[in-house]
C-alpha atoms as a PDB file:
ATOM      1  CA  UNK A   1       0.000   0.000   0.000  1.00  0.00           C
ATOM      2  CA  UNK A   2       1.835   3.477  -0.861  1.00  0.00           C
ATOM      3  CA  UNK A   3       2.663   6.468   1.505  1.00  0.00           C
ATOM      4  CA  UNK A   4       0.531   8.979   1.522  1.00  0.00           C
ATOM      5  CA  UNK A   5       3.404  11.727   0.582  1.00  0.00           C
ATOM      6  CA  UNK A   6       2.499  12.812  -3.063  1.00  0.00           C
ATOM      7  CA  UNK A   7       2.016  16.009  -3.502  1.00  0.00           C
ATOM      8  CA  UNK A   8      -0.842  17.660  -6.042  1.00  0.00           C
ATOM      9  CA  UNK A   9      -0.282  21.059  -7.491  1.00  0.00           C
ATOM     10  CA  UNK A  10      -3.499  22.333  -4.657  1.00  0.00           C
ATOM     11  CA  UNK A  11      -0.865  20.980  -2.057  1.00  0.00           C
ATOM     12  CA  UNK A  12      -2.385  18.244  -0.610  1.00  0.00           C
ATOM     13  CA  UNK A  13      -0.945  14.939  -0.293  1.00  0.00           C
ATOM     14  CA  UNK A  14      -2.260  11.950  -1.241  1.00  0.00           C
ATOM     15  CA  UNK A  15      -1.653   8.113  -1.324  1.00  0.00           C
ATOM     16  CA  UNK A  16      -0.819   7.448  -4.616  1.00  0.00           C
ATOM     17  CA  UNK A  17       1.170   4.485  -6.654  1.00  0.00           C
ATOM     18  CA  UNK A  18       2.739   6.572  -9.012  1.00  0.00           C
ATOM     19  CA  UNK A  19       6.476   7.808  -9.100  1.00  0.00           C
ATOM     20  CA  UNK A  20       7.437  11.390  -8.792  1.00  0.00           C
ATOM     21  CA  UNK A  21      10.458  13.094 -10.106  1.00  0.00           C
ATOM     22  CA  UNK A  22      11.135  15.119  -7.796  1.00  0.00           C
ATOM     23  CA  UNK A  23      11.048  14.923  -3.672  1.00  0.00           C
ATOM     24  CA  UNK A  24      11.098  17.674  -1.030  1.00  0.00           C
ATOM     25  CA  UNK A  25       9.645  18.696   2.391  1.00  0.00           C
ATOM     26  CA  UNK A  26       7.586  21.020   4.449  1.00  0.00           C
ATOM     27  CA  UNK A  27      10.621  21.710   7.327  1.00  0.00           C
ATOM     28  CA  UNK A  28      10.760  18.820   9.172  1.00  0.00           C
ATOM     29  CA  UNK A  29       8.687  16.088  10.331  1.00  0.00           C
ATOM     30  CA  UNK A  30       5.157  15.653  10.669  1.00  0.00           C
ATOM     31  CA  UNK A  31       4.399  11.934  10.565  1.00  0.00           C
ATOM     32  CA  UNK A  32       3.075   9.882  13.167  1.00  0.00           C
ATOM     33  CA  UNK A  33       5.633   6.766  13.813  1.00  0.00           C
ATOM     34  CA  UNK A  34       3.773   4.132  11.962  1.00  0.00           C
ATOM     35  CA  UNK A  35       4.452   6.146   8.965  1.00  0.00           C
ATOM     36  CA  UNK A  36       1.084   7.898   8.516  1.00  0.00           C
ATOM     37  CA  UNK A  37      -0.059  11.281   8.361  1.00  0.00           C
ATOM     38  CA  UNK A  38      -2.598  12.579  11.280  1.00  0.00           C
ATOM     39  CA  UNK A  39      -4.467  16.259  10.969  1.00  0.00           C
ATOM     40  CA  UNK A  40      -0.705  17.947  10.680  1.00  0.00           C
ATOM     41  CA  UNK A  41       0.626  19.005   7.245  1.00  0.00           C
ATOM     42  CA  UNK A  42       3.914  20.723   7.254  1.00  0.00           C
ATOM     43  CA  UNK A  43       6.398  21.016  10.093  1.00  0.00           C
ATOM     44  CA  UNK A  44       7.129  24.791   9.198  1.00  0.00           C
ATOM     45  CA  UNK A  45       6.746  27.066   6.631  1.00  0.00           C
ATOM     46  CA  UNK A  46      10.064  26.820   5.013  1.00  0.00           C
ATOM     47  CA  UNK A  47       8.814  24.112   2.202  1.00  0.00           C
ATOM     48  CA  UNK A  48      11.731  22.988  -0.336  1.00  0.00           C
ATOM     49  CA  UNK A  49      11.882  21.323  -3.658  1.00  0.00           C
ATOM     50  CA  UNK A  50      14.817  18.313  -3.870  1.00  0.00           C
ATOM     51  CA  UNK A  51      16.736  16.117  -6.499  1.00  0.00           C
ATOM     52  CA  UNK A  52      15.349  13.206  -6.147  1.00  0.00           C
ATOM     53  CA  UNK A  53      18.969  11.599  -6.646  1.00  0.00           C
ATOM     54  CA  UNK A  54      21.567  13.634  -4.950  1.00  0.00           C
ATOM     55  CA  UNK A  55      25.464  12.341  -4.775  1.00  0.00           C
ATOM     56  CA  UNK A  56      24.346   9.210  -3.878  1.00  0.00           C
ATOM     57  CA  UNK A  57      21.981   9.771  -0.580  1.00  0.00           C
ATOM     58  CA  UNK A  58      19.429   7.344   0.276  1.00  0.00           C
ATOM     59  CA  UNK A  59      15.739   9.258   1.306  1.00  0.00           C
ATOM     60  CA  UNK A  60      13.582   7.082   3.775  1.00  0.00           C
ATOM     61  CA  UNK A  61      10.064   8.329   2.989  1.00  0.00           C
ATOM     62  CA  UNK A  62       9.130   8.695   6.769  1.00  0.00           C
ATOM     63  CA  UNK A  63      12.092   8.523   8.410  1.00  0.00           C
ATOM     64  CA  UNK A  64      13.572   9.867  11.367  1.00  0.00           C
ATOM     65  CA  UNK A  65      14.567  13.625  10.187  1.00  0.00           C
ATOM     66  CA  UNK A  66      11.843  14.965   7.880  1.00  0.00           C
ATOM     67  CA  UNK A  67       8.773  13.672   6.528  1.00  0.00           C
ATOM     68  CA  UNK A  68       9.772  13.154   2.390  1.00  0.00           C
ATOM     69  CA  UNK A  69       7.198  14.033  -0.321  1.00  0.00           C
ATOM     70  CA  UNK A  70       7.208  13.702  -4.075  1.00  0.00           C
ATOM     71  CA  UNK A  71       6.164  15.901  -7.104  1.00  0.00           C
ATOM     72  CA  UNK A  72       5.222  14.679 -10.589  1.00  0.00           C
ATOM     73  CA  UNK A  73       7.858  17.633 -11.599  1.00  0.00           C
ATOM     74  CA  UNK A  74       9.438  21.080  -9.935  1.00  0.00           C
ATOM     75  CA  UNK A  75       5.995  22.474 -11.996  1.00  0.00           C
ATOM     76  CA  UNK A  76       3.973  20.485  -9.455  1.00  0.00           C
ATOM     77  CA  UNK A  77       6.438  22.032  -6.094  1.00  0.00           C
ATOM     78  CA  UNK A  78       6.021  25.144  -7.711  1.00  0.00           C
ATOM     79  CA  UNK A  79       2.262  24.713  -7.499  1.00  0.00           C
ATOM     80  CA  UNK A  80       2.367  23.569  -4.318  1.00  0.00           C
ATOM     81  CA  UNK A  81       4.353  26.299  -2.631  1.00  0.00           C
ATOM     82  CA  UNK A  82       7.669  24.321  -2.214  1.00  0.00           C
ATOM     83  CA  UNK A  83      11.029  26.422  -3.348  1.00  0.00           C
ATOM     84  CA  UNK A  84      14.483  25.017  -5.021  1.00  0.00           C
ATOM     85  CA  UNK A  85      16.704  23.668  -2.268  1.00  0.00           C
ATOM     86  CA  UNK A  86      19.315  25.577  -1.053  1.00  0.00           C
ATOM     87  CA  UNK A  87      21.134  22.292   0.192  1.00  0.00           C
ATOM     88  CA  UNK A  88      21.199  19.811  -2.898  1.00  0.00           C
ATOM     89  CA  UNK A  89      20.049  23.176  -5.860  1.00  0.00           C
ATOM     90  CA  UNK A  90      21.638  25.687  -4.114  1.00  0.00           C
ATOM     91  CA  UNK A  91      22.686  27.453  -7.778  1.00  0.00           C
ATOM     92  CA  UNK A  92      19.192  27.006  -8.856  1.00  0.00           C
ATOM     93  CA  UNK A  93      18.026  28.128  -5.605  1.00  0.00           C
ATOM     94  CA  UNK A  94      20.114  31.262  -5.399  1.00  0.00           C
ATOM     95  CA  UNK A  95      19.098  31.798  -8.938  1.00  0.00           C
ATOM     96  CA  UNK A  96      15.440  31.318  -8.259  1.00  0.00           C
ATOM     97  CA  UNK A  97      14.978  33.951  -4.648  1.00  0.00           C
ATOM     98  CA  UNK A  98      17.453  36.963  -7.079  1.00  0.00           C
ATOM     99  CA  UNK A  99      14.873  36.672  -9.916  1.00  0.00           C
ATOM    100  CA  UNK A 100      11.877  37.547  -7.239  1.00  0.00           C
ATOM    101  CA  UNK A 101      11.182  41.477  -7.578  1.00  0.00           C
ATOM    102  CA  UNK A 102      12.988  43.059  -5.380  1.00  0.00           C
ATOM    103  CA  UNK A 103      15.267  39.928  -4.438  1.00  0.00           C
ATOM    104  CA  UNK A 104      14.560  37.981  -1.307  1.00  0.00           C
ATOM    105  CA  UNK A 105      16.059  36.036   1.063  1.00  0.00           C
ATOM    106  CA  UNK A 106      14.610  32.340   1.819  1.00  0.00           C
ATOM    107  CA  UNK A 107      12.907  32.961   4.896  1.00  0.00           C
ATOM    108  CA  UNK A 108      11.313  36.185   3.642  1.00  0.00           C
ATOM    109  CA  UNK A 109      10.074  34.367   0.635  1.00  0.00           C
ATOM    110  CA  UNK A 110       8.525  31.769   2.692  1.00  0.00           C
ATOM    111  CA  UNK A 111       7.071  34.141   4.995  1.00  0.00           C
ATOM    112  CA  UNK A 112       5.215  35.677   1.800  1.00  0.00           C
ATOM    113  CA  UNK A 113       4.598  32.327  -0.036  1.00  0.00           C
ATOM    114  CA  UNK A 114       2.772  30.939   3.120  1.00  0.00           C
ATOM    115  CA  UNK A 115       0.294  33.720   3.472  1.00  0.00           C
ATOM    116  CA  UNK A 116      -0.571  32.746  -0.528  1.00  0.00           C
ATOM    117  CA  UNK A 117      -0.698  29.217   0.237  1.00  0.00           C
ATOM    118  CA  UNK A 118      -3.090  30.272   2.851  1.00  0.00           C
ATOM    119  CA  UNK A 119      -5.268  32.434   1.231  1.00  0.00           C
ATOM    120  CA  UNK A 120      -7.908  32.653  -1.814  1.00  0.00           C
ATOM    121  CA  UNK A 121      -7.020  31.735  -5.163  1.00  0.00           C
ATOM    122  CA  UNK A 122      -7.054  34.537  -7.626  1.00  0.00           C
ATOM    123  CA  UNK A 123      -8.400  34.810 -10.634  1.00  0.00           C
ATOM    124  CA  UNK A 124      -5.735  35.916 -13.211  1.00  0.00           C
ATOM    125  CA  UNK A 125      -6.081  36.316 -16.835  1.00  0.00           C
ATOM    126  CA  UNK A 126      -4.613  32.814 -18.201  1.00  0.00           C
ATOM    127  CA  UNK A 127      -3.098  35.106 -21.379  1.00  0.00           C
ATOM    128  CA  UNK A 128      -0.326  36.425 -19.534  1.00  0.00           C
ATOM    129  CA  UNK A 129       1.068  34.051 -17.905  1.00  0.00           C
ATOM    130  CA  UNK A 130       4.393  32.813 -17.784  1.00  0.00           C
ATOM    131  CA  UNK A 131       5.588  28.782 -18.947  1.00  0.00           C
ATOM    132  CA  UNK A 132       5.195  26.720 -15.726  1.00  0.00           C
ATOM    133  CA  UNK A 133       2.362  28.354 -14.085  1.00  0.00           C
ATOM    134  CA  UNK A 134      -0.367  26.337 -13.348  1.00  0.00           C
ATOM    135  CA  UNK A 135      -4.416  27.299 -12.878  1.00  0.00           C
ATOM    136  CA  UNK A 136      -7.686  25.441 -12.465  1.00  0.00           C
ATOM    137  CA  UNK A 137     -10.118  27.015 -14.797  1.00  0.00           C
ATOM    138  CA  UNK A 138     -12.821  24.796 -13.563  1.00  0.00           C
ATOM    139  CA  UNK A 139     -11.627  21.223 -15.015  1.00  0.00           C
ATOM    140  CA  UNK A 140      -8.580  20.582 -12.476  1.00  0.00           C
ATOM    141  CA  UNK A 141      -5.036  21.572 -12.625  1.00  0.00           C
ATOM    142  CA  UNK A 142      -3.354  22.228 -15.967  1.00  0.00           C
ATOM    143  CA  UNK A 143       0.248  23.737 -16.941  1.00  0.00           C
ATOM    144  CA  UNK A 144       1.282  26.541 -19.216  1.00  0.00           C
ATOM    145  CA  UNK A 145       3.407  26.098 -21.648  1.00  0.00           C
ATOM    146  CA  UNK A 146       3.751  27.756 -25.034  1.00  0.00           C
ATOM    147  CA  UNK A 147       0.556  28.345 -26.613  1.00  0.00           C
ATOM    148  CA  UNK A 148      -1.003  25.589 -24.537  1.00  0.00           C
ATOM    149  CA  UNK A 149      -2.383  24.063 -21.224  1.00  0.00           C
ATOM    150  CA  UNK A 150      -1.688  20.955 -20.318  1.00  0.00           C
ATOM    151  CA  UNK A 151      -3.431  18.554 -17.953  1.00  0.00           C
ATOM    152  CA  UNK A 152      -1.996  16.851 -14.877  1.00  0.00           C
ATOM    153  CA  UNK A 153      -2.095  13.987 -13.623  1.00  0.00           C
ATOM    154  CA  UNK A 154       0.022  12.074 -10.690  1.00  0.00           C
ATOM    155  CA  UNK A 155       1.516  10.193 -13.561  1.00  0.00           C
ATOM    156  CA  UNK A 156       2.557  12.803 -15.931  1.00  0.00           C
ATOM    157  CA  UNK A 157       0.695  15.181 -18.650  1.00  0.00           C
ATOM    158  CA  UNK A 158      -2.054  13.417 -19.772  1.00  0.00           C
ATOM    159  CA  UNK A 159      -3.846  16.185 -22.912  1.00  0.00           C
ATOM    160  CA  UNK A 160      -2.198  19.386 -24.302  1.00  0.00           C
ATOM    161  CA  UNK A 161      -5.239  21.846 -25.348  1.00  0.00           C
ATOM    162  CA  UNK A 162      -5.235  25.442 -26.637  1.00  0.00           C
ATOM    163  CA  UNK A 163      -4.125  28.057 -24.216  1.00  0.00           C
ATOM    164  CA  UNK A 164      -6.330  30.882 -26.315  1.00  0.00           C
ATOM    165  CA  UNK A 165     -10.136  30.274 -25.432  1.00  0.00           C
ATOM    166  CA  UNK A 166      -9.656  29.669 -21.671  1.00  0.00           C
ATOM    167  CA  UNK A 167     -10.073  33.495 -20.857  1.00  0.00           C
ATOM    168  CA  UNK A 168      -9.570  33.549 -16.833  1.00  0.00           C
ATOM    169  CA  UNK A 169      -8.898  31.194 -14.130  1.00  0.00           C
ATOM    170  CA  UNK A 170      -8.061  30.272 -10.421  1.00  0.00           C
ATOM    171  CA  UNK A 171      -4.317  30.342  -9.955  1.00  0.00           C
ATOM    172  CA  UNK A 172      -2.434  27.592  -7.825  1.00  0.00           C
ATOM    173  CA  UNK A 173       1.494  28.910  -8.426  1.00  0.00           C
ATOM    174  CA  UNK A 174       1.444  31.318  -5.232  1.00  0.00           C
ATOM    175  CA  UNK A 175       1.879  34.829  -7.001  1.00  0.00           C
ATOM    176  CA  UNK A 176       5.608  35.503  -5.695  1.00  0.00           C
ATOM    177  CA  UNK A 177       6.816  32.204  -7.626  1.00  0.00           C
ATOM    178  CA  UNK A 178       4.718  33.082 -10.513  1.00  0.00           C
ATOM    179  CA  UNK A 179       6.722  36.100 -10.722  1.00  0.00           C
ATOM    180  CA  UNK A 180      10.073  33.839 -10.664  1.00  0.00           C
ATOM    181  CA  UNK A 181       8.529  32.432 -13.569  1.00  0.00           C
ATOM    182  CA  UNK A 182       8.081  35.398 -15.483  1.00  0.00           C
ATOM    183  CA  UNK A 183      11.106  36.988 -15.260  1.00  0.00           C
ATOM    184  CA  UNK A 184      13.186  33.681 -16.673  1.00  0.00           C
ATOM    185  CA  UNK A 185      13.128  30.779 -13.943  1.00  0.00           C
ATOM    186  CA  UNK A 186      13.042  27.815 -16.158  1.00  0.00           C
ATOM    187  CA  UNK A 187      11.868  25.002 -13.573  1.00  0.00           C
ATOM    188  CA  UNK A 188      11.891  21.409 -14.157  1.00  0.00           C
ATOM    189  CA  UNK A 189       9.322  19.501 -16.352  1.00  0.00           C
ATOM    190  CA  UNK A 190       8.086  15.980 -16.380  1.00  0.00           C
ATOM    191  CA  UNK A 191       9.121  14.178 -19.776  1.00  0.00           C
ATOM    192  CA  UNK A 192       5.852  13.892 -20.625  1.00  0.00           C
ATOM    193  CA  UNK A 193       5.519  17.369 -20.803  1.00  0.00           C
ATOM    194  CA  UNK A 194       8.135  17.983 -23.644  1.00  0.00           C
ATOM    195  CA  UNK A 195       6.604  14.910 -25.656  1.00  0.00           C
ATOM    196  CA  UNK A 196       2.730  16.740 -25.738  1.00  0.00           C
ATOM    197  CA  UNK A 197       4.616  19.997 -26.157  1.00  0.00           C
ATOM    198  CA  UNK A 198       5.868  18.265 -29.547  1.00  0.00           C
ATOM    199  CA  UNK A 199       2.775  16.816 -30.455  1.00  0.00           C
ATOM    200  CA  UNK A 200       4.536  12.878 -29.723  1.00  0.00           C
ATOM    201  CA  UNK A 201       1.533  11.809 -27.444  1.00  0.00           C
END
């Protein structure tokens, strides 16, 4: 029976067979000891984004330390509220926190990211928005990317359809990381992704 530590791009986490690409956690740990999850949901605020594969280091789901939790992608974490690491992506993570506007520190960002996660969704106009955002616009969570939206799915992209005719929607990316986005970030996309983006499934 799987863990329940995937993440959706809403930020809840499920039980869920499928593999994600990329792991992470909510700053610290928050399971009970027989590897379950009670009413608690993050440890802190600071919530991170990780290789899934770094120099060799071996990740026990629910171990000791932290309480681990998968992404299909760093589009999902994004979603979700979880950051580049500044431990195993440090370069990606310094990159990431000087693109916000002005530039932040982590704990700053995270103080501003978990007000967002807290609050209402926005509506936002789904024409201006940057590649890896992602927005509900009434038929669950889909990406941007190019001139389309594509659908998610805990096991990877699923349907690329137009981007033009879906006028509004609710935003998921918390507003300070769709910023990121916009002014270059380029975050990490499930393979899946690239093959709808060139028309391959």
């Amino acid at each position: 029976m799987p863990l329940q530590n995937r993440v959706d791009p809403y930020g809840e986490i499920v039980a869920s067979p499928a593999r994600g690409a990329m792991m992470g956690n909510r700053g610290g740990k928050f399971h009970r000891d027989d590897r379950t999850l009670g009413k608690r949901r993050w440890a802190t605020r600071h919530w991170i984004c990780c290789d899934l594969y770094w120099k060799g280091n071996h990740h026990e789901p629910m171990g000791k330390g932290y309480t681990s939790l998968f992404f299909l992608d760093e589009v999902t974490a994004l979603a979700a509220g979880h950051r580049p690491c500044f431990y195993c992506r440090r370069k990606e993570a310094q990159l990431f926190l000087s693109l916000a506007s002005p530039p932040l520190m982590a704990d700053a960002a995270d103080r501003i990211v978990d007000t967002e996660r807290r609050g209402c969704k926005p509506d936002i106009e789904v024409a201006t928005l940057p590649d890896g955002v992602m927005i509900d616009a009434g038929e669950g969570p889909f990406a941007v990317l190019g001139e389309r939206l594509l659908k998610w799915s805990f096991e990877g992209y699923e349907l690329a359809v137009p981007r033009r005719p879906v006028m509004s929607a609710k935003l998921l990316t918390p507003a300070l990381y769709a910023g990121i986005l916009a002014r270059g970030f380029q975050p990490r996309w499930h393979p899946s992704a690239k093959l709808l983006e060139k028309g391959k499934i």
